[in-house]
PDB file of N, CA and C in Angstrom:
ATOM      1  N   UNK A   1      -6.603   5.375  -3.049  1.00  0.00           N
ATOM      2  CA  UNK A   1      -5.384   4.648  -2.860  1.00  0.00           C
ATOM      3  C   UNK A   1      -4.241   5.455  -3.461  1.00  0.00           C
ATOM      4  N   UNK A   2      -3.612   5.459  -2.734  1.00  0.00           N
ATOM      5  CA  UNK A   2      -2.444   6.814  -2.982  1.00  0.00           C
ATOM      6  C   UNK A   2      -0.411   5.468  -3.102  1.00  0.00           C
ATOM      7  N   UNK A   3       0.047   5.977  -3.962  1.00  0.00           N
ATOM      8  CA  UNK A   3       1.517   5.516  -4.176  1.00  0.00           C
ATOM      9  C   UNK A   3       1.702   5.066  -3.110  1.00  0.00           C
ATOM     10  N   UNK A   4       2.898   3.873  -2.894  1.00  0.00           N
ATOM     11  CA  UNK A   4       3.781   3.857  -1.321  1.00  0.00           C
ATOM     12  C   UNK A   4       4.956   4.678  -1.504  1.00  0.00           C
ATOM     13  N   UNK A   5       5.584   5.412  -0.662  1.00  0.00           N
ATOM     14  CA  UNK A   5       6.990   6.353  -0.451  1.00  0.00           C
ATOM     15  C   UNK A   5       7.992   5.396  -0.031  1.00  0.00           C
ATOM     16  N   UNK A   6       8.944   5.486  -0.513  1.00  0.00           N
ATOM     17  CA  UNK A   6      10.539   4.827  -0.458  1.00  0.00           C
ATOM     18  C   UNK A   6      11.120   6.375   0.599  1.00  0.00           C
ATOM     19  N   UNK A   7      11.647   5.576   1.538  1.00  0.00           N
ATOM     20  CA  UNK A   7      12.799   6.369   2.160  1.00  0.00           C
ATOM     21  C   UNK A   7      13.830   6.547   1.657  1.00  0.00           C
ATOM     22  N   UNK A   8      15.101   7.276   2.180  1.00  0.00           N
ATOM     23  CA  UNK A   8      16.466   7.219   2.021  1.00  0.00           C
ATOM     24  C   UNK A   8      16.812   5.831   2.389  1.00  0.00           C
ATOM     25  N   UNK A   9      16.523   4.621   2.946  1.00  0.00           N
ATOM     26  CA  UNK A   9      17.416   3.551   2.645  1.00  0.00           C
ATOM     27  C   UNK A   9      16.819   2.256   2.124  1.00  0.00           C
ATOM     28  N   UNK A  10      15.744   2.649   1.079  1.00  0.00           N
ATOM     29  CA  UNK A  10      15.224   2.515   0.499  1.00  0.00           C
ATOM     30  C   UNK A  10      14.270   1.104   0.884  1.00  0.00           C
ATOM     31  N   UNK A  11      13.215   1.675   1.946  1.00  0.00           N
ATOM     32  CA  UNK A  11      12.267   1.170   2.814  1.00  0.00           C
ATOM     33  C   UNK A  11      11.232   1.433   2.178  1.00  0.00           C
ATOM     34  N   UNK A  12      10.077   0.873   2.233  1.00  0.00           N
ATOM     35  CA  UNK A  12       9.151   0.816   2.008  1.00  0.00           C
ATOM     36  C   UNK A  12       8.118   1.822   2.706  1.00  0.00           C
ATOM     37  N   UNK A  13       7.680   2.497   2.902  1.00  0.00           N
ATOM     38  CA  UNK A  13       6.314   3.444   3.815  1.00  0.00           C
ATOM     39  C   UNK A  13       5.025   3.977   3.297  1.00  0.00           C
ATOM     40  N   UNK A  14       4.438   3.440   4.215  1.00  0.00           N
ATOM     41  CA  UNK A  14       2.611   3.807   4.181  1.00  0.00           C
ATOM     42  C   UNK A  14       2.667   5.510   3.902  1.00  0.00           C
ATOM     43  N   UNK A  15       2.071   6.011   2.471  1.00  0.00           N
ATOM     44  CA  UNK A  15       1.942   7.252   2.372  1.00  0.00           C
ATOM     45  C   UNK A  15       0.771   8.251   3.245  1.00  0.00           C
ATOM     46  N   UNK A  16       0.376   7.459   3.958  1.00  0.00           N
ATOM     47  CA  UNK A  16      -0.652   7.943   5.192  1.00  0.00           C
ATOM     48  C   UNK A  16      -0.289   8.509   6.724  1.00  0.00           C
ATOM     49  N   UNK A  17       0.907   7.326   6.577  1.00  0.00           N
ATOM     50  CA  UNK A  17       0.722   7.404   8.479  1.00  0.00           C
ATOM     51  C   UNK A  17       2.660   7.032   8.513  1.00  0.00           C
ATOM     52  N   UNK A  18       3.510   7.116   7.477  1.00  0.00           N
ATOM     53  CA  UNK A  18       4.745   6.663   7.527  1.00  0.00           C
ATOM     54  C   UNK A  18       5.235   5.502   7.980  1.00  0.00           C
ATOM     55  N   UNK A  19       4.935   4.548   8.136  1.00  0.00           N
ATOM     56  CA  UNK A  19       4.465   3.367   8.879  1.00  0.00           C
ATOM     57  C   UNK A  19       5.302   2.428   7.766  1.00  0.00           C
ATOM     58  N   UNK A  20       6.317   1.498   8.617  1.00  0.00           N
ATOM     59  CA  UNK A  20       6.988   0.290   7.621  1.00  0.00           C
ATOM     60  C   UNK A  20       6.476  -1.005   7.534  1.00  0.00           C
ATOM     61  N   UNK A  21       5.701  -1.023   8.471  1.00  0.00           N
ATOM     62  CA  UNK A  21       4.846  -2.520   8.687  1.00  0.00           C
ATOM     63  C   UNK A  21       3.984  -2.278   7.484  1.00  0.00           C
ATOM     64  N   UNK A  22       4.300  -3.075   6.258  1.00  0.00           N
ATOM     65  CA  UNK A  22       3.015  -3.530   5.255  1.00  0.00           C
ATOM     66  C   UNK A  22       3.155  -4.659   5.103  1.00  0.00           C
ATOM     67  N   UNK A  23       1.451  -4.982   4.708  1.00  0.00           N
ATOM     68  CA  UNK A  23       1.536  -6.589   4.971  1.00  0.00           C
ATOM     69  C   UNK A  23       1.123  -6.149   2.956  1.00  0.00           C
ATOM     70  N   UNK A  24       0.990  -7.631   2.375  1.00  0.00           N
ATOM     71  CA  UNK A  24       0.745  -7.688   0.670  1.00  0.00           C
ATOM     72  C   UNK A  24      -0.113  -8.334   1.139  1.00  0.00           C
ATOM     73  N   UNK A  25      -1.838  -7.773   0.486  1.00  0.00           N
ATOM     74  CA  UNK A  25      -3.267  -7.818   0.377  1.00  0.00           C
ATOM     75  C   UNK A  25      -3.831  -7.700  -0.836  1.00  0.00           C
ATOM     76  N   UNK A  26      -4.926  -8.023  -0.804  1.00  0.00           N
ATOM     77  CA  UNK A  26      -5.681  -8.065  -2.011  1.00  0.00           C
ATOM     78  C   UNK A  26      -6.744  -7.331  -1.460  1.00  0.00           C
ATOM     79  N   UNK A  27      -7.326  -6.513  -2.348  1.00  0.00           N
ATOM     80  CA  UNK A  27      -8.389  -5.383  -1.668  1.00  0.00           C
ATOM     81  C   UNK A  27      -9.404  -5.738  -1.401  1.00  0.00           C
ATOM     82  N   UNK A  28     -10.888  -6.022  -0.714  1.00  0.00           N
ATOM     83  CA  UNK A  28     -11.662  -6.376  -0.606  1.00  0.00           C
ATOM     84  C   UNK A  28     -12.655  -6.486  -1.906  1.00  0.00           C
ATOM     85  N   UNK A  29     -12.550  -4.807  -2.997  1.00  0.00           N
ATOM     86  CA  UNK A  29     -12.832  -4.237  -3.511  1.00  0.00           C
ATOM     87  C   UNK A  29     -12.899  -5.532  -4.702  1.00  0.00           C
ATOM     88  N   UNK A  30     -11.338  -5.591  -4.974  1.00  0.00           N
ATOM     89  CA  UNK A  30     -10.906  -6.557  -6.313  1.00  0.00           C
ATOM     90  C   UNK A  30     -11.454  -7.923  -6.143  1.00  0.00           C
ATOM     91  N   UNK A  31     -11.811  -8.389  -4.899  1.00  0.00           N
ATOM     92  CA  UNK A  31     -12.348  -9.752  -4.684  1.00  0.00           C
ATOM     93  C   UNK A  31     -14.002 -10.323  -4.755  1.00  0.00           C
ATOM     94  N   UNK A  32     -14.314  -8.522  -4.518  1.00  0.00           N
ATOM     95  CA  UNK A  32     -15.675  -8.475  -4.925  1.00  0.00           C
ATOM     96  C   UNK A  32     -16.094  -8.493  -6.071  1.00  0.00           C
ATOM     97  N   UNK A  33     -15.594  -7.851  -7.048  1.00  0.00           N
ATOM     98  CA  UNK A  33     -15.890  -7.420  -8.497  1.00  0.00           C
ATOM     99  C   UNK A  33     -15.149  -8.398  -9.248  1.00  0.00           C
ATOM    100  N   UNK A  34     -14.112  -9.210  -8.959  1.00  0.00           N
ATOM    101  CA  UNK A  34     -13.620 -10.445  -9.375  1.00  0.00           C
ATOM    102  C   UNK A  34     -13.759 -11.380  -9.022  1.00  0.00           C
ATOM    103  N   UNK A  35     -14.123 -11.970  -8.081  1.00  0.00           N
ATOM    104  CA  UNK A  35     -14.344 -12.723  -7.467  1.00  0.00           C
ATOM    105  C   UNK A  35     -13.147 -14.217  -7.525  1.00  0.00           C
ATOM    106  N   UNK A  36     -13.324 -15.400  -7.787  1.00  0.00           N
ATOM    107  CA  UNK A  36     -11.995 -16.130  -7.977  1.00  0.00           C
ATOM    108  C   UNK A  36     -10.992 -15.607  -8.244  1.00  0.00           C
ATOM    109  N   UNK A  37     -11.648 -15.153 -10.035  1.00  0.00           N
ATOM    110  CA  UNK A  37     -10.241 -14.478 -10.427  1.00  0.00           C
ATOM    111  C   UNK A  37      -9.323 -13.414  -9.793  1.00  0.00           C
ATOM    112  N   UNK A  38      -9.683 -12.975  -8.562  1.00  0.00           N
ATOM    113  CA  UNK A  38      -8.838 -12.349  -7.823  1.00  0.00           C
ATOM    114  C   UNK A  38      -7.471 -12.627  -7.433  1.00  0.00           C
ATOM    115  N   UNK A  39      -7.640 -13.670  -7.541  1.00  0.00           N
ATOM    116  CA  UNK A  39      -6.354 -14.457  -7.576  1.00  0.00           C
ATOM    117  C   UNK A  39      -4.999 -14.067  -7.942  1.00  0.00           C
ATOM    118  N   UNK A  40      -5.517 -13.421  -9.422  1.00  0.00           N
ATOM    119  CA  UNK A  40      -4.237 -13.377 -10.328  1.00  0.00           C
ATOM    120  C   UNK A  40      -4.525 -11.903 -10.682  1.00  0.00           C
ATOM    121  N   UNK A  41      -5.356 -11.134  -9.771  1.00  0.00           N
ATOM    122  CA  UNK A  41      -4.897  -9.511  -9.854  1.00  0.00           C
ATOM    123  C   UNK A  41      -3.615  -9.838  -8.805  1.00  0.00           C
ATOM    124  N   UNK A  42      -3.193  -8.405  -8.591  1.00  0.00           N
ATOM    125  CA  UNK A  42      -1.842  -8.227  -8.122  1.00  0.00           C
ATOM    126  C   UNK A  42      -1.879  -7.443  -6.439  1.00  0.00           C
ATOM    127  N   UNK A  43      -1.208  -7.864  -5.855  1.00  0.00           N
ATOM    128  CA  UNK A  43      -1.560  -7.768  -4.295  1.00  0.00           C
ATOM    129  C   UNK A  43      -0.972  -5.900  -4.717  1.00  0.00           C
ATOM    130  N   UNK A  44      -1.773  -5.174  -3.265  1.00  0.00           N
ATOM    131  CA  UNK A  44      -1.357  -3.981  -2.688  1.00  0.00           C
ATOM    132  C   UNK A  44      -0.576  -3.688  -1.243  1.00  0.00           C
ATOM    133  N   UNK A  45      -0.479  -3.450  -1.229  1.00  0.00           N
ATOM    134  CA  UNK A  45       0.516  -3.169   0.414  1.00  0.00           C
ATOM    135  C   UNK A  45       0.036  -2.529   1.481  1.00  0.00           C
ATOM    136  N   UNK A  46      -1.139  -3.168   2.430  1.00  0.00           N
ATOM    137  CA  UNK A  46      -1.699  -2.647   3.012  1.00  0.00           C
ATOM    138  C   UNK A  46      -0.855  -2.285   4.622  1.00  0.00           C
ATOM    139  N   UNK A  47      -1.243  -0.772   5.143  1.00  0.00           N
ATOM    140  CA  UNK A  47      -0.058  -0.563   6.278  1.00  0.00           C
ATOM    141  C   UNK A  47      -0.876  -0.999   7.362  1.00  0.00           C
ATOM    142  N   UNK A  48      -0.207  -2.347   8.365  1.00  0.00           N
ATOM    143  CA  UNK A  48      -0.892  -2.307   9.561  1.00  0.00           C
ATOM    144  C   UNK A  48      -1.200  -1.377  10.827  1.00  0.00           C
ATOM    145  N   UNK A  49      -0.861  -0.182  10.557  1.00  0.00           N
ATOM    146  CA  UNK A  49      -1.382   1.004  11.851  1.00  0.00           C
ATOM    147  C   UNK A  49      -2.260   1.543  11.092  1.00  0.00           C
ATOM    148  N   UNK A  50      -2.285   2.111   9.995  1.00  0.00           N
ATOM    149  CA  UNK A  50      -4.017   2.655   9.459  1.00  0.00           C
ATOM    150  C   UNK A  50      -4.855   2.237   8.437  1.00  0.00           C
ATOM    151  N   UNK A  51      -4.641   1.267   8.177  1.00  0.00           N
ATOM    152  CA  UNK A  51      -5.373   0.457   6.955  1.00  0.00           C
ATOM    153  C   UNK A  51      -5.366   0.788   5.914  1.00  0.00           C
ATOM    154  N   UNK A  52      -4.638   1.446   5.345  1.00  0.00           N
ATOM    155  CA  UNK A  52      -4.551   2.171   4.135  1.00  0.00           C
ATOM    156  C   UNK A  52      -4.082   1.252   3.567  1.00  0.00           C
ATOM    157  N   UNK A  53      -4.508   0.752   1.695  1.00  0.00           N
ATOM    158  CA  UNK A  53      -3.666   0.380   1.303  1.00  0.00           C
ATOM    159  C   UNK A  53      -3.002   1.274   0.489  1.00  0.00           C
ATOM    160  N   UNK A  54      -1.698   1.007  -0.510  1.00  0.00           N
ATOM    161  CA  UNK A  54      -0.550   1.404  -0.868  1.00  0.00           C
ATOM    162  C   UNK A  54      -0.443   0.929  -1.849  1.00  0.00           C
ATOM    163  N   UNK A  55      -0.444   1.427  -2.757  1.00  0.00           N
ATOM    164  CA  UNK A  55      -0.622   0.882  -4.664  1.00  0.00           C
ATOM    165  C   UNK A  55       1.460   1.222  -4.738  1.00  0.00           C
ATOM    166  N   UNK A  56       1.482   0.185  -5.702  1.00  0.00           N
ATOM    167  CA  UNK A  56       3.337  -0.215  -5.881  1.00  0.00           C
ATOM    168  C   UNK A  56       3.658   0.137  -7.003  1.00  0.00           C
ATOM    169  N   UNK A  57       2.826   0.555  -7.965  1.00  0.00           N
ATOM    170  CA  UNK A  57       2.971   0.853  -9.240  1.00  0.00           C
ATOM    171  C   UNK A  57       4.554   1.824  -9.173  1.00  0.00           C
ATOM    172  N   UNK A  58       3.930   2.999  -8.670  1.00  0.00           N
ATOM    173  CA  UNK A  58       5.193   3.980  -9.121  1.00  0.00           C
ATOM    174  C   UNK A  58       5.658   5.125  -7.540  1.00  0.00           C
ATOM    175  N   UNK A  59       6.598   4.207  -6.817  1.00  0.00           N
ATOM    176  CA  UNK A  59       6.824   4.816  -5.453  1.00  0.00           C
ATOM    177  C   UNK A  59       7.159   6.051  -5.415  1.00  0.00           C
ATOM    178  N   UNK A  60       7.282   6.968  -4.725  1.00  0.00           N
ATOM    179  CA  UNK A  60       7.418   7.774  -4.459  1.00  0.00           C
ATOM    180  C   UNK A  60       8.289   9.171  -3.551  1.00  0.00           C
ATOM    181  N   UNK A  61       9.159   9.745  -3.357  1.00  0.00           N
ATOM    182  CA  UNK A  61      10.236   9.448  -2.333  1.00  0.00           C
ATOM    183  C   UNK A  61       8.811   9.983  -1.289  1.00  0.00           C
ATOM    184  N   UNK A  62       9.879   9.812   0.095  1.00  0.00           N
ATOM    185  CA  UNK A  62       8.919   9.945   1.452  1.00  0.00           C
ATOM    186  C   UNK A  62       9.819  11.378   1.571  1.00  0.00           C
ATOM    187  N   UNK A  63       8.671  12.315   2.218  1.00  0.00           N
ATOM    188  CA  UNK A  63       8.388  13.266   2.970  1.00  0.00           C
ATOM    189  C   UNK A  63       8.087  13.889   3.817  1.00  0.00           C
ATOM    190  N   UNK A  64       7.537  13.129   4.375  1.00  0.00           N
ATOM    191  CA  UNK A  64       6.930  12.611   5.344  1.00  0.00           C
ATOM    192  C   UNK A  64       5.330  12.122   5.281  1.00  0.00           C
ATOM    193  N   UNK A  65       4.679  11.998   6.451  1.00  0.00           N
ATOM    194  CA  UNK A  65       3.592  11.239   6.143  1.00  0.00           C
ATOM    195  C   UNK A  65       2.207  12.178   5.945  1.00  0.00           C
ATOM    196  N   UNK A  66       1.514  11.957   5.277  1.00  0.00           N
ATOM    197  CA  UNK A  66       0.346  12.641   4.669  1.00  0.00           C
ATOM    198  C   UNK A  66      -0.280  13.183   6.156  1.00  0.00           C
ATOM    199  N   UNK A  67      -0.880  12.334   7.094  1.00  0.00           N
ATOM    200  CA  UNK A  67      -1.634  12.311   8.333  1.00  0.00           C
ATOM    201  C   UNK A  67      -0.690  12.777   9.368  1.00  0.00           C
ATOM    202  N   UNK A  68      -0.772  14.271   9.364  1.00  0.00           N
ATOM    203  CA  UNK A  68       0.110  15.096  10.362  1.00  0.00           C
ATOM    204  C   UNK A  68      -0.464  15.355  11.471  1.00  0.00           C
TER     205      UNK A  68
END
């Protein structure tokens, strides 16, 4: 799981595929190993064209997209 990239007008983008469509998910991962308490972990930003999710911690500027 790789940062999400901020554009110049300060958009949100999938560091995979450049992609602005993210939906806020909870990883399959965290729901497994937490199970209820998943609840009150903290959603990720998954991009709807490649499934990647997108950790929000510490964005990143965009460059373009990783998957050239």
């Amino acid at each position: 799981m790789k940062d999400v990239r901020v554009d110049g007008e300060g958009e949100f983008r999938c560091w995979n595929c450049g992609n602005k469509g993210l939906l806020a998910k909870r990883t399959f991962r965290s729901k497994v190993l937490v199970g209820v308490g998943a609840l009150l972990t903290k959603k990720k930003l998954k991009c709807q064209t490649c499934g990647e999710f997108n950790d929000t911690g510490n964005a990143k500027p965009f460059d373009g997209p990783a998957a050239r």
